[in-house]
C-alpha atoms as a PDB file:
ATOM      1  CA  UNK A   1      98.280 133.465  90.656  1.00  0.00           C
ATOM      2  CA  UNK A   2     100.590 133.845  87.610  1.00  0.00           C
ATOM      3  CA  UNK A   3     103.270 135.078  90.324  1.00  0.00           C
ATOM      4  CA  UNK A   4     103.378 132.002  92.597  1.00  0.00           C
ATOM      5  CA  UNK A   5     102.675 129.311  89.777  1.00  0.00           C
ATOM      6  CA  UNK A   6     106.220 131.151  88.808  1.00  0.00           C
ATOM      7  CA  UNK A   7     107.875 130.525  91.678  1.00  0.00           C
ATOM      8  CA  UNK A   8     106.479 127.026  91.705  1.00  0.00           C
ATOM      9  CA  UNK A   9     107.597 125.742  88.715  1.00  0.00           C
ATOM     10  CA  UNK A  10     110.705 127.349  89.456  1.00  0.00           C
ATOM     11  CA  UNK A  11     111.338 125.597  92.494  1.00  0.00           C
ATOM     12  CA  UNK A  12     110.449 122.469  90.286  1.00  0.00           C
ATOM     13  CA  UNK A  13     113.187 123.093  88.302  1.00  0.00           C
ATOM     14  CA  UNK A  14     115.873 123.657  91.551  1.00  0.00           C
ATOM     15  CA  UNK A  15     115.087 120.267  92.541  1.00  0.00           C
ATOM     16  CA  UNK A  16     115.085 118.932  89.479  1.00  0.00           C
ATOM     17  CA  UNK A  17     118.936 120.277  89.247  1.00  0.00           C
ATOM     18  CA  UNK A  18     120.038 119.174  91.943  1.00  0.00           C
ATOM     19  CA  UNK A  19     119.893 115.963  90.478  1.00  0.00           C
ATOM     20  CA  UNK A  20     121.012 116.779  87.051  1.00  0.00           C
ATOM     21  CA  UNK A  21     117.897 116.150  85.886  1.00  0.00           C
ATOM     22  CA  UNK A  22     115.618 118.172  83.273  1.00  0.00           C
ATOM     23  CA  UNK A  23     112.119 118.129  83.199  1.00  0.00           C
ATOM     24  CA  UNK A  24     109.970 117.597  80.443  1.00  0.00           C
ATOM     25  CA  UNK A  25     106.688 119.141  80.192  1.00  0.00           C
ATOM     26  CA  UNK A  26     104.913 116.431  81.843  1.00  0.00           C
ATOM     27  CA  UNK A  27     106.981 116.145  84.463  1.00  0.00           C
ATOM     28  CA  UNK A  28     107.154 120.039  85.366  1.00  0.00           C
ATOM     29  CA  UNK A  29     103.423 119.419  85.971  1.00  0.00           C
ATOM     30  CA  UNK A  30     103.691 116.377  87.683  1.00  0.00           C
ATOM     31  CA  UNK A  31     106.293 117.044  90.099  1.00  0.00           C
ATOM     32  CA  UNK A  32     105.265 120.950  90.244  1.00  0.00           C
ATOM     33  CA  UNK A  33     106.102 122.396  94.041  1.00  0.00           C
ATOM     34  CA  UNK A  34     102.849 123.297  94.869  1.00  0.00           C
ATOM     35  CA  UNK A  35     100.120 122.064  97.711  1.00  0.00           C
ATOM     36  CA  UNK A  36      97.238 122.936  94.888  1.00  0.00           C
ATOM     37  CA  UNK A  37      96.005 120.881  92.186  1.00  0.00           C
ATOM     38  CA  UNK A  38      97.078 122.730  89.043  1.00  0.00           C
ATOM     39  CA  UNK A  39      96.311 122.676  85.671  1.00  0.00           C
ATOM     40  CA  UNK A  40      98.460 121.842  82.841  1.00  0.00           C
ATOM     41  CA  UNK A  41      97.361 124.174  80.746  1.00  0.00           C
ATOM     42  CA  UNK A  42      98.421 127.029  83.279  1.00  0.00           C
ATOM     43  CA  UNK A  43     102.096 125.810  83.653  1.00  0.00           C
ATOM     44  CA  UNK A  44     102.434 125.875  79.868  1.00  0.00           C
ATOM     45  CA  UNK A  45     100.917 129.634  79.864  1.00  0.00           C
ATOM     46  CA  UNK A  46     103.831 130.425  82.556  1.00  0.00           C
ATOM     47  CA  UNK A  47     106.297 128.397  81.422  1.00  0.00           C
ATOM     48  CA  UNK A  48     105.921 130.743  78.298  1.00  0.00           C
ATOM     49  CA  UNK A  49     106.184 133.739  80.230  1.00  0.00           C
ATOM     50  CA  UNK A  50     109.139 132.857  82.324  1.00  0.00           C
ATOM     51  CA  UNK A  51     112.386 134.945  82.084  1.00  0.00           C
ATOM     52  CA  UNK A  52     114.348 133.433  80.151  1.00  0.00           C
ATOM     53  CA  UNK A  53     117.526 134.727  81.836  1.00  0.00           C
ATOM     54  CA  UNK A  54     116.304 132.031  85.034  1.00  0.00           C
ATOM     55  CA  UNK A  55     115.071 128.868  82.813  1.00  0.00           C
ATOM     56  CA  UNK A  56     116.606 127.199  79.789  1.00  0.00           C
ATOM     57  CA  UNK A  57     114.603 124.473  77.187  1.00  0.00           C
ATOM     58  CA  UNK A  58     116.249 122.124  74.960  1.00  0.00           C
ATOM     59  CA  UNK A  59     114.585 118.853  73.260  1.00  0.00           C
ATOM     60  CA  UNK A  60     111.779 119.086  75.015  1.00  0.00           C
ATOM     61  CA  UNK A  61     113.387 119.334  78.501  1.00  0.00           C
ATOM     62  CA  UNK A  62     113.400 122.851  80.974  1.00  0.00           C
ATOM     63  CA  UNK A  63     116.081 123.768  82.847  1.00  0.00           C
ATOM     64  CA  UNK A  64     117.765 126.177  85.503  1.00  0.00           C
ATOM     65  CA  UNK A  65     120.010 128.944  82.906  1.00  0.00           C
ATOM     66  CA  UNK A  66     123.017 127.231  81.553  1.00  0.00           C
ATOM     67  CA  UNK A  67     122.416 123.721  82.429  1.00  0.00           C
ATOM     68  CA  UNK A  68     121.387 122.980  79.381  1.00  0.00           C
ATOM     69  CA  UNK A  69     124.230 120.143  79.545  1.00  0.00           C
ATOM     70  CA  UNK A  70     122.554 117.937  81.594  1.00  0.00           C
ATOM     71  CA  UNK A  71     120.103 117.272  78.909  1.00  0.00           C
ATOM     72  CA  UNK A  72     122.652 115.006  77.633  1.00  0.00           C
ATOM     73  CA  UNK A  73     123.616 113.316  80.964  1.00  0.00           C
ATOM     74  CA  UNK A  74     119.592 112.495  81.563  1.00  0.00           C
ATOM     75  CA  UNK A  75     119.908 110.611  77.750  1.00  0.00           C
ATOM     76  CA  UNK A  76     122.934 108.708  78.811  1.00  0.00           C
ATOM     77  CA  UNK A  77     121.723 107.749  82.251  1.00  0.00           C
ATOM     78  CA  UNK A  78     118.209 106.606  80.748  1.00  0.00           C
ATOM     79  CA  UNK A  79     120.096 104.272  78.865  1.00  0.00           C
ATOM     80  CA  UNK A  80     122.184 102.856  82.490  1.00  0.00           C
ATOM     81  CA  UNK A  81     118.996 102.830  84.112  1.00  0.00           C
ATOM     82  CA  UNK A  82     117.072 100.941  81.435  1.00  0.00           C
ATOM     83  CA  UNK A  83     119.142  97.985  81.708  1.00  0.00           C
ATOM     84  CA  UNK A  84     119.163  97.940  85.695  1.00  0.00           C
ATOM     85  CA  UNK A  85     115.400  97.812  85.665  1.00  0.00           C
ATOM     86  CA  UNK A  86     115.560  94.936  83.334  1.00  0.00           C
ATOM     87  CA  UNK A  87     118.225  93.105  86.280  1.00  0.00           C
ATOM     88  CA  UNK A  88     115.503  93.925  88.777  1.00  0.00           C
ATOM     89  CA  UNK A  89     112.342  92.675  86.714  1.00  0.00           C
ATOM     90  CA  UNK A  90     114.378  89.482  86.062  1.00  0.00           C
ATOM     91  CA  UNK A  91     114.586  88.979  89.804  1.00  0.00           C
ATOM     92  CA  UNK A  92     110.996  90.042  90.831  1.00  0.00           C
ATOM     93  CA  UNK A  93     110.071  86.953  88.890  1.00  0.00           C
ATOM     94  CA  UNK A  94     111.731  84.863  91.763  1.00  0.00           C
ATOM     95  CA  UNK A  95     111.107  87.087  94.438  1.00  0.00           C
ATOM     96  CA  UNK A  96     107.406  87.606  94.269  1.00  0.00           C
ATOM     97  CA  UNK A  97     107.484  83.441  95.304  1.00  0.00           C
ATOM     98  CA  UNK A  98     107.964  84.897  98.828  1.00  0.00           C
ATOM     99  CA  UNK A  99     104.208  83.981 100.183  1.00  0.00           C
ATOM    100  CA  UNK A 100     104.305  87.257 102.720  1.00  0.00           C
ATOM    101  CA  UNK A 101     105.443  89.715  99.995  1.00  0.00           C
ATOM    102  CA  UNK A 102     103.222  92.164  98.962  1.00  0.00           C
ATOM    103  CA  UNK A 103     104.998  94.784  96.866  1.00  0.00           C
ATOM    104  CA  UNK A 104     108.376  95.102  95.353  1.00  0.00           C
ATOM    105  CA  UNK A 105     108.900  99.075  94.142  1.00  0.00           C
ATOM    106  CA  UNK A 106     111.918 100.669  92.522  1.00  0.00           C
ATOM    107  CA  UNK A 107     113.390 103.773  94.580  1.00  0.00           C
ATOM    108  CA  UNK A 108     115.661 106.465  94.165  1.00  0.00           C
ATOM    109  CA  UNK A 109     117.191 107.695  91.058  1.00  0.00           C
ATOM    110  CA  UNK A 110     116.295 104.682  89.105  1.00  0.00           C
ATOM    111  CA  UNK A 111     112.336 105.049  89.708  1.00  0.00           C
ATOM    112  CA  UNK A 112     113.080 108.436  87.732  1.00  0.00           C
ATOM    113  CA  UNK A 113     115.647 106.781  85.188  1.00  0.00           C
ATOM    114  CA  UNK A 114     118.507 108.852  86.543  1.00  0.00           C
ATOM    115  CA  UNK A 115     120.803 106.154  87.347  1.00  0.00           C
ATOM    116  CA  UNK A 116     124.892 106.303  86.475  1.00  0.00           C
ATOM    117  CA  UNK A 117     126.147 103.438  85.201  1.00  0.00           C
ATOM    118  CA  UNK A 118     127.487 102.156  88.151  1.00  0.00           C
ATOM    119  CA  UNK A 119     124.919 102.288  90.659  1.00  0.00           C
ATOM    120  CA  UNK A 120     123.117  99.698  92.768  1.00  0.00           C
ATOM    121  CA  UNK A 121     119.354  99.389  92.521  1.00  0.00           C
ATOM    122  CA  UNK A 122     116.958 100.668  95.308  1.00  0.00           C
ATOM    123  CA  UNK A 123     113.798  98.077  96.144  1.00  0.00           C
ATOM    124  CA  UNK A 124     110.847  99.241  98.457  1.00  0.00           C
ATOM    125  CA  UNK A 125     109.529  96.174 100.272  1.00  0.00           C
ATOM    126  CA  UNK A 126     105.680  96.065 101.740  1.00  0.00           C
ATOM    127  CA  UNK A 127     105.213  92.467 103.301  1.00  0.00           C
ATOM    128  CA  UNK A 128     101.643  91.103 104.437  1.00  0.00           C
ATOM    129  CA  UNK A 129     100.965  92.289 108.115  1.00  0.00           C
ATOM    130  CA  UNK A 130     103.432  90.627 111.044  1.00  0.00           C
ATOM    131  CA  UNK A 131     105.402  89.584 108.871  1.00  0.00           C
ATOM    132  CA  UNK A 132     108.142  91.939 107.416  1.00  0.00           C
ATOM    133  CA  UNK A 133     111.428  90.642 109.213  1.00  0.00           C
ATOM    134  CA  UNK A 134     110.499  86.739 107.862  1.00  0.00           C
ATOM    135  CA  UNK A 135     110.024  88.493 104.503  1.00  0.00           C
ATOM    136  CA  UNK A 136     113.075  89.982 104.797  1.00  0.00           C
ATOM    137  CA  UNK A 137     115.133  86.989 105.660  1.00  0.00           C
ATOM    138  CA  UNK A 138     113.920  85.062 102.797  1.00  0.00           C
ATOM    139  CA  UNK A 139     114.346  87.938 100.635  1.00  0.00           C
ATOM    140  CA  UNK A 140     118.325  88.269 101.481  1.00  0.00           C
ATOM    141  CA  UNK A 141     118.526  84.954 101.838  1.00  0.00           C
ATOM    142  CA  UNK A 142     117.502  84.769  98.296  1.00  0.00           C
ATOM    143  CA  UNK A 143     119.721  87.379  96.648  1.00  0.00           C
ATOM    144  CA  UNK A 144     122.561  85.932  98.633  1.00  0.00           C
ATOM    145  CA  UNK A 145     121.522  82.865  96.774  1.00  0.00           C
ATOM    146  CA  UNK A 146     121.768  84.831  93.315  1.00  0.00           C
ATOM    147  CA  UNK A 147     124.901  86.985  93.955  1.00  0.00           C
ATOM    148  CA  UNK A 148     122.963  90.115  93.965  1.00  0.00           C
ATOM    149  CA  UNK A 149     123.074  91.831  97.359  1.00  0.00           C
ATOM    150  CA  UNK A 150     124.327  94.910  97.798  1.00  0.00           C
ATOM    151  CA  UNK A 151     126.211  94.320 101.329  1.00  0.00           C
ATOM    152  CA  UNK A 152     126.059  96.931 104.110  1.00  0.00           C
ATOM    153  CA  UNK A 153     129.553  99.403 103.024  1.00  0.00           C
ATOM    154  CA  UNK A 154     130.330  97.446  99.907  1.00  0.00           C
ATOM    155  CA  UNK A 155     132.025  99.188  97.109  1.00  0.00           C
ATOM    156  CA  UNK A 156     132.002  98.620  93.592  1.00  0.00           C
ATOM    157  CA  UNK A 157     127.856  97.745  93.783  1.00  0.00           C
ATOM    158  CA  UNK A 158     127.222  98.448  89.902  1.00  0.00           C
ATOM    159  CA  UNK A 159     123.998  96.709  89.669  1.00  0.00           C
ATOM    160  CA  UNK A 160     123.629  94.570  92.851  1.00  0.00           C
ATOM    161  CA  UNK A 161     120.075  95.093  94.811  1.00  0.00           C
ATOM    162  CA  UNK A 162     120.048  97.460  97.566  1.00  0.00           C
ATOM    163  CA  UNK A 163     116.524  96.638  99.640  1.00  0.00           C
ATOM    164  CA  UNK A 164     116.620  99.561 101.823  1.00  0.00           C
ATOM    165  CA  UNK A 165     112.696 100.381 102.609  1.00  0.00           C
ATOM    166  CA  UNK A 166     110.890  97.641 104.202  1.00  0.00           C
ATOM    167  CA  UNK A 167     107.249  98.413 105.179  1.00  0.00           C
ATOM    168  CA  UNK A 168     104.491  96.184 107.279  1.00  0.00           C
ATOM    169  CA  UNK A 169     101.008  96.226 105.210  1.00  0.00           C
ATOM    170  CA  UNK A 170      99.139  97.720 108.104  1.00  0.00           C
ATOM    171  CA  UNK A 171     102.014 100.333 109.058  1.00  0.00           C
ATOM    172  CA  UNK A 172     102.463 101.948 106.149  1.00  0.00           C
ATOM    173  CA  UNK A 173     102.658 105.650 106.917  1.00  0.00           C
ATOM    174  CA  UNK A 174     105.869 107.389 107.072  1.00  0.00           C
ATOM    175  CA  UNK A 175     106.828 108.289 110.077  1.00  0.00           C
ATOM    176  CA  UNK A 176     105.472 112.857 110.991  1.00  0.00           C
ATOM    177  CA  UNK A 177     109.482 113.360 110.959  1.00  0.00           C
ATOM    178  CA  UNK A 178     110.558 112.378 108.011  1.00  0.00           C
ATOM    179  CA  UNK A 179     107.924 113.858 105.954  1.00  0.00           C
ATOM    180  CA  UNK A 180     109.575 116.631 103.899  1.00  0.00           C
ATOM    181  CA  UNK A 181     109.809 117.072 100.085  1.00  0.00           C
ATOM    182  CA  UNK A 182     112.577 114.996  99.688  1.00  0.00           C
ATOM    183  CA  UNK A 183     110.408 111.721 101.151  1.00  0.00           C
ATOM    184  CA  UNK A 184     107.331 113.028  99.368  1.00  0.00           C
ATOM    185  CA  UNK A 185     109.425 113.122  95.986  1.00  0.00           C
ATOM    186  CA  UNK A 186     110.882 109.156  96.709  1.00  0.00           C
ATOM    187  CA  UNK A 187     107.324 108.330  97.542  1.00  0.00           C
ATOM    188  CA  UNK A 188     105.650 109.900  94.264  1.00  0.00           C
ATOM    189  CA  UNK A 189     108.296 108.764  91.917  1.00  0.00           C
ATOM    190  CA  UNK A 190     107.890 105.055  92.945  1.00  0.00           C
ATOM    191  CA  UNK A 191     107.736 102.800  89.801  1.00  0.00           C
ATOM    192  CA  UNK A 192     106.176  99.555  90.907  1.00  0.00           C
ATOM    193  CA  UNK A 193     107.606  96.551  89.493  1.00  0.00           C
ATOM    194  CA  UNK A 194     104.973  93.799  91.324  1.00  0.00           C
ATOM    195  CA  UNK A 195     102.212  94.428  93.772  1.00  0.00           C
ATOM    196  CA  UNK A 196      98.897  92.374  95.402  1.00  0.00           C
ATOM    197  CA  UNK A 197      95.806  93.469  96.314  1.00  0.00           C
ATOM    198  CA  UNK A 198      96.496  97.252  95.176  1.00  0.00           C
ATOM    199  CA  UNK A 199      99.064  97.357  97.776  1.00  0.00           C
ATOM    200  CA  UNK A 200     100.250 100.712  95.959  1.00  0.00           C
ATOM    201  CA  UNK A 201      96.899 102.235  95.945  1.00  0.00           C
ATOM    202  CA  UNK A 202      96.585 101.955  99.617  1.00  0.00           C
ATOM    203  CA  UNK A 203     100.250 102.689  99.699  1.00  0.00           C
ATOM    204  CA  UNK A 204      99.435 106.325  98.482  1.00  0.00           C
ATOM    205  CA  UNK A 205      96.082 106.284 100.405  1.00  0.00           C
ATOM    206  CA  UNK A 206      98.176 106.375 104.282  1.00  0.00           C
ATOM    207  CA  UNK A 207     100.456 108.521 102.684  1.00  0.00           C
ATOM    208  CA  UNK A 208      98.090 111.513 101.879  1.00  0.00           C
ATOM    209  CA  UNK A 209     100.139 114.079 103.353  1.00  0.00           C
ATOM    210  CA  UNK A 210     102.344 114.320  99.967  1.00  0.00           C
ATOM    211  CA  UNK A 211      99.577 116.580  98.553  1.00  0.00           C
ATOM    212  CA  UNK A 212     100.779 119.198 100.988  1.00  0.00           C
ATOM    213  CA  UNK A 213     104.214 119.286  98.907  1.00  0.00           C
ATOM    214  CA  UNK A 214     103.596 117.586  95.627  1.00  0.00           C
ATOM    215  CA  UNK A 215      99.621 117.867  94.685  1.00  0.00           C
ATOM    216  CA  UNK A 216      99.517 117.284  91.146  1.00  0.00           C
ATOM    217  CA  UNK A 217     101.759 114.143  91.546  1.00  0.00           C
ATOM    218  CA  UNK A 218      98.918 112.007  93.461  1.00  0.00           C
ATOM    219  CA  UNK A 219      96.882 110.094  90.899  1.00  0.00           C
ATOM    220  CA  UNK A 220      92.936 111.028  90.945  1.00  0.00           C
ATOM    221  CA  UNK A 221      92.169 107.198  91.703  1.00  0.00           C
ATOM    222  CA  UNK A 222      93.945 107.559  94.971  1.00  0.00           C
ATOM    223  CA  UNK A 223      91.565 110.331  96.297  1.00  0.00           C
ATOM    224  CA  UNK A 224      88.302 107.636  95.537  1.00  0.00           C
ATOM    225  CA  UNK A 225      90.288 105.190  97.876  1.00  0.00           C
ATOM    226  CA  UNK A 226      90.846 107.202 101.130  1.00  0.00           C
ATOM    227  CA  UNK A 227      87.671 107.495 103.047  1.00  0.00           C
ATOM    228  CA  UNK A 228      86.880 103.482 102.321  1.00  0.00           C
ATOM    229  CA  UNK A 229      86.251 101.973 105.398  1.00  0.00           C
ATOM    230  CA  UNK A 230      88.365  98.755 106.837  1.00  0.00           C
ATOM    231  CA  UNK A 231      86.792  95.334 106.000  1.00  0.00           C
ATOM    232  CA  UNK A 232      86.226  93.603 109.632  1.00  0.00           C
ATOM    233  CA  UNK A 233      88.888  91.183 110.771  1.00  0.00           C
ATOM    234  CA  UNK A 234      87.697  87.289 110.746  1.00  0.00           C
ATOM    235  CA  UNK A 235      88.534  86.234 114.151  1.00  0.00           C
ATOM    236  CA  UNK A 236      89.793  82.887 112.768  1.00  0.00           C
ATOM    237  CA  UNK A 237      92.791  84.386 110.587  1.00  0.00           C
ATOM    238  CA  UNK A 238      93.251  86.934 113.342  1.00  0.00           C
ATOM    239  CA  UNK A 239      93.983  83.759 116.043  1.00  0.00           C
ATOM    240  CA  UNK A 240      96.484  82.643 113.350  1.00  0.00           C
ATOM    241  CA  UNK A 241      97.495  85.711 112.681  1.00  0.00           C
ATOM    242  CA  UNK A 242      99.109  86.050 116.010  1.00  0.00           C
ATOM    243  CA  UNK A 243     100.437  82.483 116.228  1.00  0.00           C
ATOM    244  CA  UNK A 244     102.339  83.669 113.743  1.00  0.00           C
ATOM    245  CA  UNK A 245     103.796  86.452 115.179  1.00  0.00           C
ATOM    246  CA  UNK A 246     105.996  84.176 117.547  1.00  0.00           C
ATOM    247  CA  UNK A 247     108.593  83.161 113.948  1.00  0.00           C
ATOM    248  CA  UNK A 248     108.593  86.825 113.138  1.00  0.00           C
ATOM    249  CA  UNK A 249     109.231  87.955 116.435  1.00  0.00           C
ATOM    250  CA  UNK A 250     112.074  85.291 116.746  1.00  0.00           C
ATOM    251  CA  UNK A 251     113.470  86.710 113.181  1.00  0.00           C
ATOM    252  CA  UNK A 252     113.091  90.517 114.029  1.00  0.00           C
ATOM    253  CA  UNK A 253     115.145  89.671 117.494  1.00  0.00           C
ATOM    254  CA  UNK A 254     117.816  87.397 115.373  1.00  0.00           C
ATOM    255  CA  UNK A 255     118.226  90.237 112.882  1.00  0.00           C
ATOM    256  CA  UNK A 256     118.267  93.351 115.183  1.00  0.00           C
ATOM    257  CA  UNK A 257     120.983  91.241 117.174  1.00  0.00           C
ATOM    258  CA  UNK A 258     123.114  90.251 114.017  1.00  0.00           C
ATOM    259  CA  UNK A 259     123.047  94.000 112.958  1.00  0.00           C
ATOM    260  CA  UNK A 260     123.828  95.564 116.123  1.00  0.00           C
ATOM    261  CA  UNK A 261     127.362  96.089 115.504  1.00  0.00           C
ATOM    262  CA  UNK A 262     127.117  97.587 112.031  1.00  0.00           C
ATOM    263  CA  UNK A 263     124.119  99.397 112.830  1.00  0.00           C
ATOM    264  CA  UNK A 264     124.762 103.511 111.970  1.00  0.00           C
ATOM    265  CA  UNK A 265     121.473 105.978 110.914  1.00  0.00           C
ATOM    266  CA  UNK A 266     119.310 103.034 109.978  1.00  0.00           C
ATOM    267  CA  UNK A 267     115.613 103.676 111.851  1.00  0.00           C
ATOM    268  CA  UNK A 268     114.883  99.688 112.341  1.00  0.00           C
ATOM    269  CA  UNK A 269     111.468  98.907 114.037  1.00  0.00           C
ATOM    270  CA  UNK A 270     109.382  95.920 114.449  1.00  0.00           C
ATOM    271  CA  UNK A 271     106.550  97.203 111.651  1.00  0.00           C
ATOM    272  CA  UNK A 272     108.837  99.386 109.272  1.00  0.00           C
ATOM    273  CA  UNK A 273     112.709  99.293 108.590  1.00  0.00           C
ATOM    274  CA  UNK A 274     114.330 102.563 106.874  1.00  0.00           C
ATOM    275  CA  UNK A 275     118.140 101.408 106.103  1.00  0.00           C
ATOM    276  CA  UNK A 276     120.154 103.833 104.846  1.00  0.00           C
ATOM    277  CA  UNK A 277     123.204 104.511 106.399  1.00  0.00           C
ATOM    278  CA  UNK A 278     123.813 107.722 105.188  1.00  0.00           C
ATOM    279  CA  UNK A 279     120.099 110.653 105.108  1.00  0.00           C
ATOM    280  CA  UNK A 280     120.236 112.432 101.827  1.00  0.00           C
ATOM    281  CA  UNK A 281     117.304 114.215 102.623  1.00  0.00           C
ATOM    282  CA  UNK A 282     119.443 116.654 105.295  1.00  0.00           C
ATOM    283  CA  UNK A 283     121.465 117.333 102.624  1.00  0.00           C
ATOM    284  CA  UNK A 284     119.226 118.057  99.738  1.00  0.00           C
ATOM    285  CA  UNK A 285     116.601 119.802 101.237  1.00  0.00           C
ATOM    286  CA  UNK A 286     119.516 122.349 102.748  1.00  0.00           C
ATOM    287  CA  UNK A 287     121.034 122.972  98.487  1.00  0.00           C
ATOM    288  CA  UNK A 288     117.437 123.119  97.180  1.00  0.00           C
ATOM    289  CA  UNK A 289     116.712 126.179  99.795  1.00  0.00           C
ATOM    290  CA  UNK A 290     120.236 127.978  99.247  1.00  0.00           C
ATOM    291  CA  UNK A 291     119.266 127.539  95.538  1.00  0.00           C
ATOM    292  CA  UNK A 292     116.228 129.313  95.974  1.00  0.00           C
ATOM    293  CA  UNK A 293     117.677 131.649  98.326  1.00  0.00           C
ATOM    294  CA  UNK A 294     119.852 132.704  95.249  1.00  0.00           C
ATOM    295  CA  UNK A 295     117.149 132.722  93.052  1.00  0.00           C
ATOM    296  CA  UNK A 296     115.284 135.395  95.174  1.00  0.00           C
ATOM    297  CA  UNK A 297     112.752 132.442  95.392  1.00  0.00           C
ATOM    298  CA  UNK A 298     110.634 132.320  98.174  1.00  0.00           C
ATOM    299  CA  UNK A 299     110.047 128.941 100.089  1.00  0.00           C
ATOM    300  CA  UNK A 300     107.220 129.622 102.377  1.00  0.00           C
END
């Protein structure tokens, strides 16, 4: 036990670098490498026991050996990403008006406060069922309106908003091929900045499969959740329902055509839009298992 909890936290702490990032305590449990539910007080008994030729600690924070610089560069980008989440709580006053919207998230490095100074800010976007691509229109149209789109290629983005994840209510499991530890990480370190109806709860709830990478990081109240049973559909709202699929049906087509010539690895669909030009997750996934590999770590 004490030999793979090792090599767990270890792997924690690979990740965690490739990033720059240290890990407190908290978060060495939290984001621990590990498809079993483990107990904080056996990480701390390991962490103890760990060579300390392989793992540094300074201020609180734990480390891969001589990175103990990047303790530093965590304090100094907690202070960037501080003031970006107060941009995007400004503006989740204005967007939540949307009447389809049902969850605005923070993404990326600034859901873990690991922002430089002069990045853009990553939103996660669930709207209400059938209705994603008029929530999205509205939603650009509206930081068009405030100046604070990111646009697709621009440079020099420090602080503009960069809605890249856009998610239908009833379609809200990713998709079998991109789940990986990179996706399960950028789903577990979501920081919710508005949600309805415990949109993030269910969120988590059709995204179960991140226990098989990340188990202590799903929150006990999402395991009470997941065997609840649908509430039946009032045939009323369902007729009106689908009358209103013909608007969002006209704005998915106008959008899809509009982007088709700027169009590169985005994965666009009529219940879930993933835009990001360029896959991290190919490239991450690819350093965290040479770093391992170097680290005589196994990742089976």
């Amino acid at each position: 036990m004490e030999n793979s909890l090792q090599k767990a936290i270890l792997k924690t702490l690979v990740y965690a670098d490739i990033f720059d990032y240290p890990l407190n305590f908290q978060e060495t449990c939290q984001f621990l490498i590990t498809p079993r539910k483990t107990r904080p007080v056996l990480v701390n008994q390991v962490l103890g026991q760990l060579d300390a030729g392989l793992i540094g600690q300074k201020q609180g924070f734990y480390f891969l050996k001589d990175r103990e610089k990047i303790v530093n560069l965590r304090k100094r980008r907690q202070k960037w990403s501080q003031e970006k989440m107060k941009i995007a709580q400004r503006l989740v006053g204005r967007l939540k008006l949307i009447p389809w919207l049902r969850m605005i998230g923070l993404s990326g490095t600034l859901a873990m406060e690991n922002s430089d100074a002069n990045d853009d800010i990553d939103f996660l976007i669930i709207a209400s069922s059938g209705r994603l691509w008029l929530t999205r229109f509205f939603l650009i149209l509206l930081l068009e309106l405030f100046g604070t789109r990111r646009k697709p290629g621009q440079l020099g983005a420090k602080n503009k908003i960069c809605p890249n994840i856009f998610l239908d209510e009833e379609t809200l499991e990713i998709p079998k091929n991109q789940r990986n530890l990179f996706t399960a990480h950028e789903i577990c370190q979501i920081k919710v900045l508005w949600e309805k109806k415990g949109m993030f709860e269910k969120f988590l709830n059709e995204n179960c499969w991140v226990e098989n990478f990340l188990a202590n990081a799903v929150p006990d109240w999402e395991l009470s959740v997941r065997n609840q049973k649908p509430k039946a559909k009032n045939h009323f709202l369902f007729f009106w329902e689908k009358i209103g699929l013909i608007p969002e049906k006209i704005a998915y087509g106008l959008q899809i055509w509009y982007m088709r010539k700027r169009k590169t690895r985005e994965k666009v669909g009529f219940h879930q839009a993933f835009f990001h030009p360029r896959d991290l997750s190919e490239w991450v996934l690819e350093k965290y298992q040479k770093k391992c590999r170097e680290l005589l770590i196994s990742i089976n």
